[in-house]
PDB file of N, CA and C in Angstrom:
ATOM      1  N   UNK A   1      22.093  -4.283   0.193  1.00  0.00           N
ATOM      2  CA  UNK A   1      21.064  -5.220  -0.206  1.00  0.00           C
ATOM      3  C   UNK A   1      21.101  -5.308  -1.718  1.00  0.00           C
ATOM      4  N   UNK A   2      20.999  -6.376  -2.130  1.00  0.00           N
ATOM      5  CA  UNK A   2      21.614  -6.595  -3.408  1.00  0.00           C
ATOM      6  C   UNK A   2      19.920  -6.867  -4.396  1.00  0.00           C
ATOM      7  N   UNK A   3      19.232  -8.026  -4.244  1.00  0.00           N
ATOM      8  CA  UNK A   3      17.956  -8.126  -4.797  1.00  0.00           C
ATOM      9  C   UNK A   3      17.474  -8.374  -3.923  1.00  0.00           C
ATOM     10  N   UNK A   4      16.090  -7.753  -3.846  1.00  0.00           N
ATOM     11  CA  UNK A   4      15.739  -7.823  -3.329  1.00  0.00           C
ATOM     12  C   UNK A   4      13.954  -8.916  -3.502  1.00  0.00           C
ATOM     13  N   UNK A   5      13.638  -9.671  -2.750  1.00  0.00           N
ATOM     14  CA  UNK A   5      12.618 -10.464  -3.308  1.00  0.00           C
ATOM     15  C   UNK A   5      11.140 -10.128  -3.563  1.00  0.00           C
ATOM     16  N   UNK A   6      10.973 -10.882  -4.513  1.00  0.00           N
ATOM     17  CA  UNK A   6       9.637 -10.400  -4.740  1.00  0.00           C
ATOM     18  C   UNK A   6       8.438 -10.272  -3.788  1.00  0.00           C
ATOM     19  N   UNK A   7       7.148  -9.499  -3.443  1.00  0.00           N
ATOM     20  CA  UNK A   7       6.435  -9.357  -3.215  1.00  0.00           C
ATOM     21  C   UNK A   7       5.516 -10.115  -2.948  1.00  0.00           C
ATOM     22  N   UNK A   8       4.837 -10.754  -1.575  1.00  0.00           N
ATOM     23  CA  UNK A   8       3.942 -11.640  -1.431  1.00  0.00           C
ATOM     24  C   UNK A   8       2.490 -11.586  -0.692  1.00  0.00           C
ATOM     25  N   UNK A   9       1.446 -11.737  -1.346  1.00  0.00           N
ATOM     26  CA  UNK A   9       0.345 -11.720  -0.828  1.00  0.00           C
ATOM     27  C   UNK A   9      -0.287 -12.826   0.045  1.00  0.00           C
ATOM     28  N   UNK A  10       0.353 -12.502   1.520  1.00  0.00           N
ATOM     29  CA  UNK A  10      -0.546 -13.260   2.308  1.00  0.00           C
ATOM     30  C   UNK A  10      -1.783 -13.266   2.487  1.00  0.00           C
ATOM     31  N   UNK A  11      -2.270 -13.797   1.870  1.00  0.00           N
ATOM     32  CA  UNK A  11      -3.856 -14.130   2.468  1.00  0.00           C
ATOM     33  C   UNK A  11      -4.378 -14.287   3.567  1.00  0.00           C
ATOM     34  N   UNK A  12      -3.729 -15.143   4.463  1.00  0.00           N
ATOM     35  CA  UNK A  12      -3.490 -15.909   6.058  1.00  0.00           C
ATOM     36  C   UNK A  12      -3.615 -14.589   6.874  1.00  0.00           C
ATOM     37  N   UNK A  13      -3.116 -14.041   6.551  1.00  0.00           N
ATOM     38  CA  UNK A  13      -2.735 -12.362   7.502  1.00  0.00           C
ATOM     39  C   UNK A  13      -3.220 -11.881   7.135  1.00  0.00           C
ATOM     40  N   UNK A  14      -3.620 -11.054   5.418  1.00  0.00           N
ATOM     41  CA  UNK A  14      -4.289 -10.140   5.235  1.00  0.00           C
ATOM     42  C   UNK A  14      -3.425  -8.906   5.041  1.00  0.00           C
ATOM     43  N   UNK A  15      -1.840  -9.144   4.130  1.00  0.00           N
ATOM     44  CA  UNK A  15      -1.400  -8.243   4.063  1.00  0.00           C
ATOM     45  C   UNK A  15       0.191  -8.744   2.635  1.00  0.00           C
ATOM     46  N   UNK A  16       0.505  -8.112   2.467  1.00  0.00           N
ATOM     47  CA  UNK A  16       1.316  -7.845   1.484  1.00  0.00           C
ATOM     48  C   UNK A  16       2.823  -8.019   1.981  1.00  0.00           C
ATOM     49  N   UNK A  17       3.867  -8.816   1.598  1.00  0.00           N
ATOM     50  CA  UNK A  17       5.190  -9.104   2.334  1.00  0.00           C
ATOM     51  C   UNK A  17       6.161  -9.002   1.742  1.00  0.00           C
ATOM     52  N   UNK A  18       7.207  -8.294   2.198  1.00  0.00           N
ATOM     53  CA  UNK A  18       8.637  -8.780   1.724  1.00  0.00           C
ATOM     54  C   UNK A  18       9.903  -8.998   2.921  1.00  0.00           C
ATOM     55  N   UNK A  19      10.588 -10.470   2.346  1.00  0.00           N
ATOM     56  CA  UNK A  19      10.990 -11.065   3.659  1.00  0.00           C
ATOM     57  C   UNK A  19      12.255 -11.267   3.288  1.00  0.00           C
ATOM     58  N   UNK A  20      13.365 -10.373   4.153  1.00  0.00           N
ATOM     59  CA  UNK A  20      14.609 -10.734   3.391  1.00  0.00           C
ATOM     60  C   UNK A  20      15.671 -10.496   4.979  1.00  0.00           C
ATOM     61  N   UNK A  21      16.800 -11.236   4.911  1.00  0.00           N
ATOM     62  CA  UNK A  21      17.717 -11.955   5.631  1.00  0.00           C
ATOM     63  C   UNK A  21      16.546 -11.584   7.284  1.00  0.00           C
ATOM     64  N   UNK A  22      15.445 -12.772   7.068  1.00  0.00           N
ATOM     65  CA  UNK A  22      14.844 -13.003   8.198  1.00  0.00           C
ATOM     66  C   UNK A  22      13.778 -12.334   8.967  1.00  0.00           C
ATOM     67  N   UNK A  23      13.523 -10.776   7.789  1.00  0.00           N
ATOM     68  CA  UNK A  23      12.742  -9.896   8.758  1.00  0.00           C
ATOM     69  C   UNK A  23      11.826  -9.793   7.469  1.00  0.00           C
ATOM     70  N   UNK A  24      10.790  -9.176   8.125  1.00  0.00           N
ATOM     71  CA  UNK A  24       9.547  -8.877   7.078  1.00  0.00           C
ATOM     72  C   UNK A  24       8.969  -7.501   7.204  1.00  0.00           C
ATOM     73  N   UNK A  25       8.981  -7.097   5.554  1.00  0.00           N
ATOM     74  CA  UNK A  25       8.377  -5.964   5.472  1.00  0.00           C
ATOM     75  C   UNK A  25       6.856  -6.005   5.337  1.00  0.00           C
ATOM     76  N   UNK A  26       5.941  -5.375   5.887  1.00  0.00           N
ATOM     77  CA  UNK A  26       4.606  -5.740   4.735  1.00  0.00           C
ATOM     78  C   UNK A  26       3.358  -4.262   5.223  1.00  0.00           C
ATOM     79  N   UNK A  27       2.940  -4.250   4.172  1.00  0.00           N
ATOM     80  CA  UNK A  27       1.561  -3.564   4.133  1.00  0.00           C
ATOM     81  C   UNK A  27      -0.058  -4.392   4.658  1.00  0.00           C
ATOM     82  N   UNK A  28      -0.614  -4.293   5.815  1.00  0.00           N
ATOM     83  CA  UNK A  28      -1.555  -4.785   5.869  1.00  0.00           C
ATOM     84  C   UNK A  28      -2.601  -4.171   5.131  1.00  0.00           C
ATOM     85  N   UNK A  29      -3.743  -5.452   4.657  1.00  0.00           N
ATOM     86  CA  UNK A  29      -4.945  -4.679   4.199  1.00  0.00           C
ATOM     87  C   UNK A  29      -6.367  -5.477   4.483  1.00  0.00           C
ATOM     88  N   UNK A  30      -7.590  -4.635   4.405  1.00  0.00           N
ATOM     89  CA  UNK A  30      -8.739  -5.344   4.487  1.00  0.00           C
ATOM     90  C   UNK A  30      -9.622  -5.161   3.402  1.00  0.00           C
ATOM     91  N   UNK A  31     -10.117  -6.093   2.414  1.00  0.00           N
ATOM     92  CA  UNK A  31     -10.953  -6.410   1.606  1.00  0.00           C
ATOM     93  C   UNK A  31     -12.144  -5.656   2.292  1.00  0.00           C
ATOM     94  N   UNK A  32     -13.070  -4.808   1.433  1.00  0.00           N
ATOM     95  CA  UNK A  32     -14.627  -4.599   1.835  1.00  0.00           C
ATOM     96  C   UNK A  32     -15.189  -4.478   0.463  1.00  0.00           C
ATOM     97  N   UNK A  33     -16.356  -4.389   0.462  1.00  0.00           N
ATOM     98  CA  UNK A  33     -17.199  -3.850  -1.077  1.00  0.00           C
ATOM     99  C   UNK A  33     -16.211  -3.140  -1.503  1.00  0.00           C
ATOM    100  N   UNK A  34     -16.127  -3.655  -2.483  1.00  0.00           N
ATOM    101  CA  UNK A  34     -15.509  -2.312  -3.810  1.00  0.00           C
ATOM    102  C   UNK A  34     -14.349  -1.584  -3.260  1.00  0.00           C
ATOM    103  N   UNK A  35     -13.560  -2.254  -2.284  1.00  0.00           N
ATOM    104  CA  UNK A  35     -12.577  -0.976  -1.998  1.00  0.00           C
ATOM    105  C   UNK A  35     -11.508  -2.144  -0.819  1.00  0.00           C
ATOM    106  N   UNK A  36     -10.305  -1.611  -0.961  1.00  0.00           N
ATOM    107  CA  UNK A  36      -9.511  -1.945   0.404  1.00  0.00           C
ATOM    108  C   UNK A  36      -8.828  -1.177   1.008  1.00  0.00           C
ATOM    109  N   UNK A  37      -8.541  -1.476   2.678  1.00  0.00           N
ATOM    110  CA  UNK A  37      -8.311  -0.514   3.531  1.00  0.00           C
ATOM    111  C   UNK A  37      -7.177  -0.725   3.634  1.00  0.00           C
ATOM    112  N   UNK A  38      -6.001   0.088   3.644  1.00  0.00           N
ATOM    113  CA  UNK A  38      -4.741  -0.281   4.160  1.00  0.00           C
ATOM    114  C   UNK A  38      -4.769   0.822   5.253  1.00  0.00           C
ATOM    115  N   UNK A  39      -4.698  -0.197   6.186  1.00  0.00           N
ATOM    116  CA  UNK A  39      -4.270   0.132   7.546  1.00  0.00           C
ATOM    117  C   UNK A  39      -2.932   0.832   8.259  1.00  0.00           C
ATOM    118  N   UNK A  40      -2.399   0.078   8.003  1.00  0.00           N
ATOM    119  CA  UNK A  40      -1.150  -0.216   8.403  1.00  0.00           C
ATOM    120  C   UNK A  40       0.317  -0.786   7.626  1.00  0.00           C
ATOM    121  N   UNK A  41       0.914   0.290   8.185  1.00  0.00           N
ATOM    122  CA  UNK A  41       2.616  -0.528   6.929  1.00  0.00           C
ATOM    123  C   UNK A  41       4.166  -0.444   8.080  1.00  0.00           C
ATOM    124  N   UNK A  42       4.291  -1.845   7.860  1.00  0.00           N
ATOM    125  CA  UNK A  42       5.589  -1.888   8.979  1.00  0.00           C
ATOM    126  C   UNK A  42       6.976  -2.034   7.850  1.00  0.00           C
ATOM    127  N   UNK A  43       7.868  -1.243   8.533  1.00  0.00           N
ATOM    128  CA  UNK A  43       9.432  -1.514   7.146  1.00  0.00           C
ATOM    129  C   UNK A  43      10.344  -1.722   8.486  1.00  0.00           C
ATOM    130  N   UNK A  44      10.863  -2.736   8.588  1.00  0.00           N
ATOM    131  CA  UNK A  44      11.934  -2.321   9.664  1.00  0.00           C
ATOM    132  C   UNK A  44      13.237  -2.003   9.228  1.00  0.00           C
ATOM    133  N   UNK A  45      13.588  -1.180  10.558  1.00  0.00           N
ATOM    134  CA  UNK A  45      14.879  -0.504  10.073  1.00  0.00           C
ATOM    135  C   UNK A  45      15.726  -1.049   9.210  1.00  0.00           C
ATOM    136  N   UNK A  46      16.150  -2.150   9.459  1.00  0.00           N
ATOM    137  CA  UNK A  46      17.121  -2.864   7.950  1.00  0.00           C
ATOM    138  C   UNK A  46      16.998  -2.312   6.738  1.00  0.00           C
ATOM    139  N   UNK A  47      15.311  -2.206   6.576  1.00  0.00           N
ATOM    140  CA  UNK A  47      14.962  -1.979   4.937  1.00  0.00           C
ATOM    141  C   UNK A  47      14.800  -0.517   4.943  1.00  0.00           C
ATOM    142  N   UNK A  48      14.730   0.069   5.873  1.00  0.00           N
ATOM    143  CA  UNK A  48      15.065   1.890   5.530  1.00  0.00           C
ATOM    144  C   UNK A  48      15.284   2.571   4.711  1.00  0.00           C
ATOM    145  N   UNK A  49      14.859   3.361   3.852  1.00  0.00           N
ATOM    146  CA  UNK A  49      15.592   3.962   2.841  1.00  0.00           C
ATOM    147  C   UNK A  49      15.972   3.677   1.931  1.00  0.00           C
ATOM    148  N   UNK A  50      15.521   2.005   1.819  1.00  0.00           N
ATOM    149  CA  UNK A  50      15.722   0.960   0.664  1.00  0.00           C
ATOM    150  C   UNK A  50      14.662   0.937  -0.783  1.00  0.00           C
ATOM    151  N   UNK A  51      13.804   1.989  -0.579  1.00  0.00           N
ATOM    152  CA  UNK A  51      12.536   2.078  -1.255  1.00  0.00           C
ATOM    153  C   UNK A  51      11.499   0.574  -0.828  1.00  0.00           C
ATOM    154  N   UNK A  52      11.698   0.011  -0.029  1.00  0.00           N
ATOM    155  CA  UNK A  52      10.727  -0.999   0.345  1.00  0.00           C
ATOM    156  C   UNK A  52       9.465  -0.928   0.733  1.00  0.00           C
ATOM    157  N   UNK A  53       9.195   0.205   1.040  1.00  0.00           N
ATOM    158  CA  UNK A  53       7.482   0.765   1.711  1.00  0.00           C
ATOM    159  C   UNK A  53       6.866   1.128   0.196  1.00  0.00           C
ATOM    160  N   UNK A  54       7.705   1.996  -0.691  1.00  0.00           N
ATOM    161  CA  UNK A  54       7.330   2.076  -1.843  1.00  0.00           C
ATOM    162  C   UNK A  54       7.057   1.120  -2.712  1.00  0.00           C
ATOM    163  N   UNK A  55       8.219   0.071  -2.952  1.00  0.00           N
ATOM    164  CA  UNK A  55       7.619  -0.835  -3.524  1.00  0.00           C
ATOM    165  C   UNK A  55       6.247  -1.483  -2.804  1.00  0.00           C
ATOM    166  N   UNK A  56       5.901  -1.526  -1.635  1.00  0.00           N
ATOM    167  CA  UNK A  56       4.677  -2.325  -1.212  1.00  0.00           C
ATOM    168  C   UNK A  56       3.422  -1.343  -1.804  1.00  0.00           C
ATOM    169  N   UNK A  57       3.889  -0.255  -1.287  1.00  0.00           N
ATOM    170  CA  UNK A  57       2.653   0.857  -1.828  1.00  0.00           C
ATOM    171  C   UNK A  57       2.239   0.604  -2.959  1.00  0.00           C
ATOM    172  N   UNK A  58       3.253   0.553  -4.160  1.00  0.00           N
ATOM    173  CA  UNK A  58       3.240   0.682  -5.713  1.00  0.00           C
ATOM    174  C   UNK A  58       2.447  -0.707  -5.997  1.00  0.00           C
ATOM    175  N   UNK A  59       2.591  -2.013  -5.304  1.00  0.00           N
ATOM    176  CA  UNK A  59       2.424  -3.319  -5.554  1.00  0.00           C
ATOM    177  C   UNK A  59       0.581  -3.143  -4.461  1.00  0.00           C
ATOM    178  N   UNK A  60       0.941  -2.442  -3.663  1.00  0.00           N
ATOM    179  CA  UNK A  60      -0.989  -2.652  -3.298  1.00  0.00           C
ATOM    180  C   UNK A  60      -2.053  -1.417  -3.933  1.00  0.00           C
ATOM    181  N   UNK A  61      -1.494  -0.386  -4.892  1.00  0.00           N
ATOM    182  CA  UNK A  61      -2.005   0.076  -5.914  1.00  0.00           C
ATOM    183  C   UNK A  61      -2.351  -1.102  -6.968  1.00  0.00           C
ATOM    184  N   UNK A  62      -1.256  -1.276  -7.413  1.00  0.00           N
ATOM    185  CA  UNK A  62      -1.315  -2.189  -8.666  1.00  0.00           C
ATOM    186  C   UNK A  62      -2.612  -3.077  -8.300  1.00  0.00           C
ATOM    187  N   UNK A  63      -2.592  -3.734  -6.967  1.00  0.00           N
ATOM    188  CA  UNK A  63      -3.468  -4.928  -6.599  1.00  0.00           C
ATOM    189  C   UNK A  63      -5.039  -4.148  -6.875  1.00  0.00           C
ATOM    190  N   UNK A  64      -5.082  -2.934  -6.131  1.00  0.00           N
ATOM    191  CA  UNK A  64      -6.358  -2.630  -6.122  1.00  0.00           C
ATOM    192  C   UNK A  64      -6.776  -1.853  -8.110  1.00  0.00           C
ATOM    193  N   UNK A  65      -5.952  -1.684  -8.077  1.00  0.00           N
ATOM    194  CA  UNK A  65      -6.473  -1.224 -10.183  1.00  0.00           C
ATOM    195  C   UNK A  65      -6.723  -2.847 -10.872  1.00  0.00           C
ATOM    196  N   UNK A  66      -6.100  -3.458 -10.595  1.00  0.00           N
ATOM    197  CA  UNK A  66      -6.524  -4.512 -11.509  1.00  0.00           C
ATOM    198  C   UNK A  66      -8.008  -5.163 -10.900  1.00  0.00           C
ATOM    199  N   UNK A  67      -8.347  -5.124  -9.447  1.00  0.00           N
ATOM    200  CA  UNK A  67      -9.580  -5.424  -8.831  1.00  0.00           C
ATOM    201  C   UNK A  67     -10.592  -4.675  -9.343  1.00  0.00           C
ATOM    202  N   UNK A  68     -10.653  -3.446  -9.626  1.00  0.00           N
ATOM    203  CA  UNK A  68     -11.129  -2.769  -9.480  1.00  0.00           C
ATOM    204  C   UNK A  68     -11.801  -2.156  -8.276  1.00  0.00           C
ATOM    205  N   UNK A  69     -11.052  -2.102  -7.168  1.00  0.00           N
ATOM    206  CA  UNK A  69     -10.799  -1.373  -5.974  1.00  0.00           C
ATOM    207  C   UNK A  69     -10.875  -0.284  -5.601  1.00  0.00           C
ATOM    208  N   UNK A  70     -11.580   0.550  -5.409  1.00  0.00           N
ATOM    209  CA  UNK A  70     -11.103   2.146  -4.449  1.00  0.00           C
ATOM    210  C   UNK A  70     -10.033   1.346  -3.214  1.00  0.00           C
ATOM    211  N   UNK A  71      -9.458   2.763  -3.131  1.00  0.00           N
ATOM    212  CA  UNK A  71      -8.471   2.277  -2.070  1.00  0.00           C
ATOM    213  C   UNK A  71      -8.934   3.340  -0.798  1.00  0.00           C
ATOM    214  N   UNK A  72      -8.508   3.279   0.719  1.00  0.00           N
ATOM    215  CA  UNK A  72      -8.904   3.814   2.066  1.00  0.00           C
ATOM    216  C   UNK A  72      -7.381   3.499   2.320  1.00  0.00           C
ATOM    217  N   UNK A  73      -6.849   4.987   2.185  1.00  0.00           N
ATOM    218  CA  UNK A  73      -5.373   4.355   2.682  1.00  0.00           C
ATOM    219  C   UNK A  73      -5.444   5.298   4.112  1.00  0.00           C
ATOM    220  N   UNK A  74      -5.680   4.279   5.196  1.00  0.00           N
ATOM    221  CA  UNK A  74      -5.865   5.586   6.823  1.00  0.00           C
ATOM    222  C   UNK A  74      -4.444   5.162   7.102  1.00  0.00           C
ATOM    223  N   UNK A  75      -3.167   4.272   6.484  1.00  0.00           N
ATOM    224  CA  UNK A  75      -1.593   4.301   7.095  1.00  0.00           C
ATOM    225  C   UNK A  75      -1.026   5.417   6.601  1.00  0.00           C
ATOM    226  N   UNK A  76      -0.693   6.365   7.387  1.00  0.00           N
ATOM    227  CA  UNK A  76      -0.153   7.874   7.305  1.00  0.00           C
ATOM    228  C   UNK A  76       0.733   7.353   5.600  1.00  0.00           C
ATOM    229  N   UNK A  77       1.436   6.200   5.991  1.00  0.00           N
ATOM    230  CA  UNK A  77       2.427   6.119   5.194  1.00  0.00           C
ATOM    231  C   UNK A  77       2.163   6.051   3.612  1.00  0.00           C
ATOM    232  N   UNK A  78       1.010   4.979   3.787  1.00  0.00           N
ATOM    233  CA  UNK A  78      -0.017   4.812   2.494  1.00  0.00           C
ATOM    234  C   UNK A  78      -0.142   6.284   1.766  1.00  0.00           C
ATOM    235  N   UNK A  79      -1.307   6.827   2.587  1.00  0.00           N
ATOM    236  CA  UNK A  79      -1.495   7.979   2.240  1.00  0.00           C
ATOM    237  C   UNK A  79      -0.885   9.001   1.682  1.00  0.00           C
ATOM    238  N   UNK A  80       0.286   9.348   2.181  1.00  0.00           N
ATOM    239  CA  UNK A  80       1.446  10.108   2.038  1.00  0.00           C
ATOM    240  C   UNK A  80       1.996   9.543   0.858  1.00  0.00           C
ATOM    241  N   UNK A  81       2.049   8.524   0.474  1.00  0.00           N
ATOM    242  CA  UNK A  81       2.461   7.796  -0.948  1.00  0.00           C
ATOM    243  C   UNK A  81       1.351   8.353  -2.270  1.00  0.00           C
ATOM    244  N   UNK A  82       0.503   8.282  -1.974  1.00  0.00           N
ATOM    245  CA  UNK A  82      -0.667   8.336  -2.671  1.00  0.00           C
ATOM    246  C   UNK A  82      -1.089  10.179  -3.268  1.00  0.00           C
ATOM    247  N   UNK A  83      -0.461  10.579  -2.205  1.00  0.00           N
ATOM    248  CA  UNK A  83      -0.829  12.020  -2.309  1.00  0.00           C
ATOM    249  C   UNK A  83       0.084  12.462  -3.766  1.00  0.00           C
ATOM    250  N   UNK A  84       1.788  11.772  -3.060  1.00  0.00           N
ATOM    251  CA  UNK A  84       2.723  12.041  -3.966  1.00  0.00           C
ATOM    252  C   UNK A  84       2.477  11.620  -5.185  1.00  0.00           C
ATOM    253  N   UNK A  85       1.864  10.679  -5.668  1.00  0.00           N
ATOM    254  CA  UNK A  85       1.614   9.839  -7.188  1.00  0.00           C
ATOM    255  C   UNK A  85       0.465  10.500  -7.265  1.00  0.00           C
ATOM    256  N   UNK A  86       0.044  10.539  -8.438  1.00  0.00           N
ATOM    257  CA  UNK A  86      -1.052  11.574  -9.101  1.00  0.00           C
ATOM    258  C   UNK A  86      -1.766  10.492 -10.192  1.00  0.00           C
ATOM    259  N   UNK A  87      -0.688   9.293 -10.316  1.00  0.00           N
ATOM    260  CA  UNK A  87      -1.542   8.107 -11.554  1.00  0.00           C
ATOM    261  C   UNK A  87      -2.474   7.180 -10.199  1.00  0.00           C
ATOM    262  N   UNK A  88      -2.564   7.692  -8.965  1.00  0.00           N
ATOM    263  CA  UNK A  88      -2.523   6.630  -8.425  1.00  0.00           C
ATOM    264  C   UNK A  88      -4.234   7.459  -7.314  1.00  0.00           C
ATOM    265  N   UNK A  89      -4.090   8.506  -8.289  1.00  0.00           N
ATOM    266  CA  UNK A  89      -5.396   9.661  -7.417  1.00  0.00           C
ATOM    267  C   UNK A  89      -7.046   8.846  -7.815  1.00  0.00           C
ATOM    268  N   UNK A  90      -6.913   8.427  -8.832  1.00  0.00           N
ATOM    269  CA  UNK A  90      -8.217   7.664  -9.368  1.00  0.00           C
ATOM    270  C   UNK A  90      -9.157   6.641  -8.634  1.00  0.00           C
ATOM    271  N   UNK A  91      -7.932   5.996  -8.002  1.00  0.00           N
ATOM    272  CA  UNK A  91      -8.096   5.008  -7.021  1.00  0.00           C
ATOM    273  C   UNK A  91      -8.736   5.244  -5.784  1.00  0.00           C
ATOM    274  N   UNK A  92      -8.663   6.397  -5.153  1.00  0.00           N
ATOM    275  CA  UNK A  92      -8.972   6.798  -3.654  1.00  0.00           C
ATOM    276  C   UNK A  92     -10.356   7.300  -3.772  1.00  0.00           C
ATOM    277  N   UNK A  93     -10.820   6.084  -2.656  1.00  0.00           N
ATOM    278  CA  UNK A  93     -12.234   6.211  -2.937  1.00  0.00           C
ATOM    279  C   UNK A  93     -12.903   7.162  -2.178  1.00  0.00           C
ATOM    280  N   UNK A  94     -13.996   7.908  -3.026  1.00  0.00           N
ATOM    281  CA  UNK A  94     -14.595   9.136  -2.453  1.00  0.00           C
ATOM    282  C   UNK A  94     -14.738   9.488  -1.392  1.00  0.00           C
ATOM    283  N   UNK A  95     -14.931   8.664  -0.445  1.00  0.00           N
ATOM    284  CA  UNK A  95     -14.813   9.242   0.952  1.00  0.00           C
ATOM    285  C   UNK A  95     -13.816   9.310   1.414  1.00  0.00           C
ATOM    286  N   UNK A  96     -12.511   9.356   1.311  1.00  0.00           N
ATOM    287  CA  UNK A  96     -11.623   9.884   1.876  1.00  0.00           C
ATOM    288  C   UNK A  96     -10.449  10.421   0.883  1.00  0.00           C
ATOM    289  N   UNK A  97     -11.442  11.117  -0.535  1.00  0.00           N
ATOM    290  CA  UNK A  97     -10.623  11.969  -1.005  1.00  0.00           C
ATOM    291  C   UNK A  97     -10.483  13.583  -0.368  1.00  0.00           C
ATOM    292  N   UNK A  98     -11.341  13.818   0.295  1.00  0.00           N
ATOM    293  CA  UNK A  98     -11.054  15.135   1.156  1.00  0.00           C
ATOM    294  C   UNK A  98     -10.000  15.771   1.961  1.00  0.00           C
ATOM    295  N   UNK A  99      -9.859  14.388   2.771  1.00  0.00           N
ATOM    296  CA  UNK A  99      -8.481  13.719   3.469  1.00  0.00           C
ATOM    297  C   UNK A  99      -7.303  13.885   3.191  1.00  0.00           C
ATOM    298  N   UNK A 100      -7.270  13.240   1.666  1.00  0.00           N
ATOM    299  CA  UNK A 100      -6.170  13.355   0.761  1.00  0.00           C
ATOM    300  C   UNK A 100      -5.886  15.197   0.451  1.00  0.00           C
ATOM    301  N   UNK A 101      -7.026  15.595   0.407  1.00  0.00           N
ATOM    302  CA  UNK A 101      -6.755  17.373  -0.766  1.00  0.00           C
ATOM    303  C   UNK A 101      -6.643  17.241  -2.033  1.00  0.00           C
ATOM    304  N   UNK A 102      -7.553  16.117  -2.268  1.00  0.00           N
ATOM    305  CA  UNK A 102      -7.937  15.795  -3.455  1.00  0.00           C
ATOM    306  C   UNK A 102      -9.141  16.051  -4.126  1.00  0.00           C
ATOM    307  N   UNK A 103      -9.655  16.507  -5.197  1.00  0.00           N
ATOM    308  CA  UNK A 103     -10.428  16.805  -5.291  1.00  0.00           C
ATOM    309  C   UNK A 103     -11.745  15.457  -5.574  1.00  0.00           C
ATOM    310  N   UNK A 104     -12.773  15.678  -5.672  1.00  0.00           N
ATOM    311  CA  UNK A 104     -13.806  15.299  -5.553  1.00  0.00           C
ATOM    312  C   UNK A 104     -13.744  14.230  -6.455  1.00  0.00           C
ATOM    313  N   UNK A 105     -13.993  12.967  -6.509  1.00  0.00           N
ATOM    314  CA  UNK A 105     -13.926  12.357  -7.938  1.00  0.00           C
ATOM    315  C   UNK A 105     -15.166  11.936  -8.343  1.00  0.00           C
TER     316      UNK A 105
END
């Protein structure tokens, strides 16, 4: 995979995309007060190992810091991203920093 395309925020769906020779990667999410939930993150095998879940992760951080967002990441995958980044601990909103093994913010 050579470039790969940029990042798209469906609105329509409610989730974050990247769509390349025909298949789509994306992070779903849900808007609430002050915070969004990412649910769910699909990569299909094609994009494996391609850093593509990461880039979505890194790109629905980014989304929620500039909102000013807490984030609810309940997609194992999310989460597991989040744990690993430490610029990205600020974000996770208090109720499910426990979750994380994060401390209290």
């Amino acid at each position: 995979m050579s470039e790969v395309p940029d990042i798209v925020d469906n609105t329509a769906e409610h989730r974050f995309e990247i769509s390349l020779a025909g298949e789509t990667a994306f992070a779903e999410y849900q808007l609430v007060e002050g915070g969004i939930i990412l649910p769910h993150t699909v990569v299909p095998a094609a994009f494996e190992g391609k850093g593509i879940g990461s880039r979505l992760a890194r790109y629905a951080i980014d989304y929620a810091r500039h909102r000013g967002l807490k984030i609810i990441p309940l997609c194992p995958f999310m989460a597991s991203y989040i744990q690993r980044h430490a610029e990205a601990h600020d974000l996770v909103h208090p109720t499910y920093r426990e979750r994380l093994g994060l401390p209290a913010g």
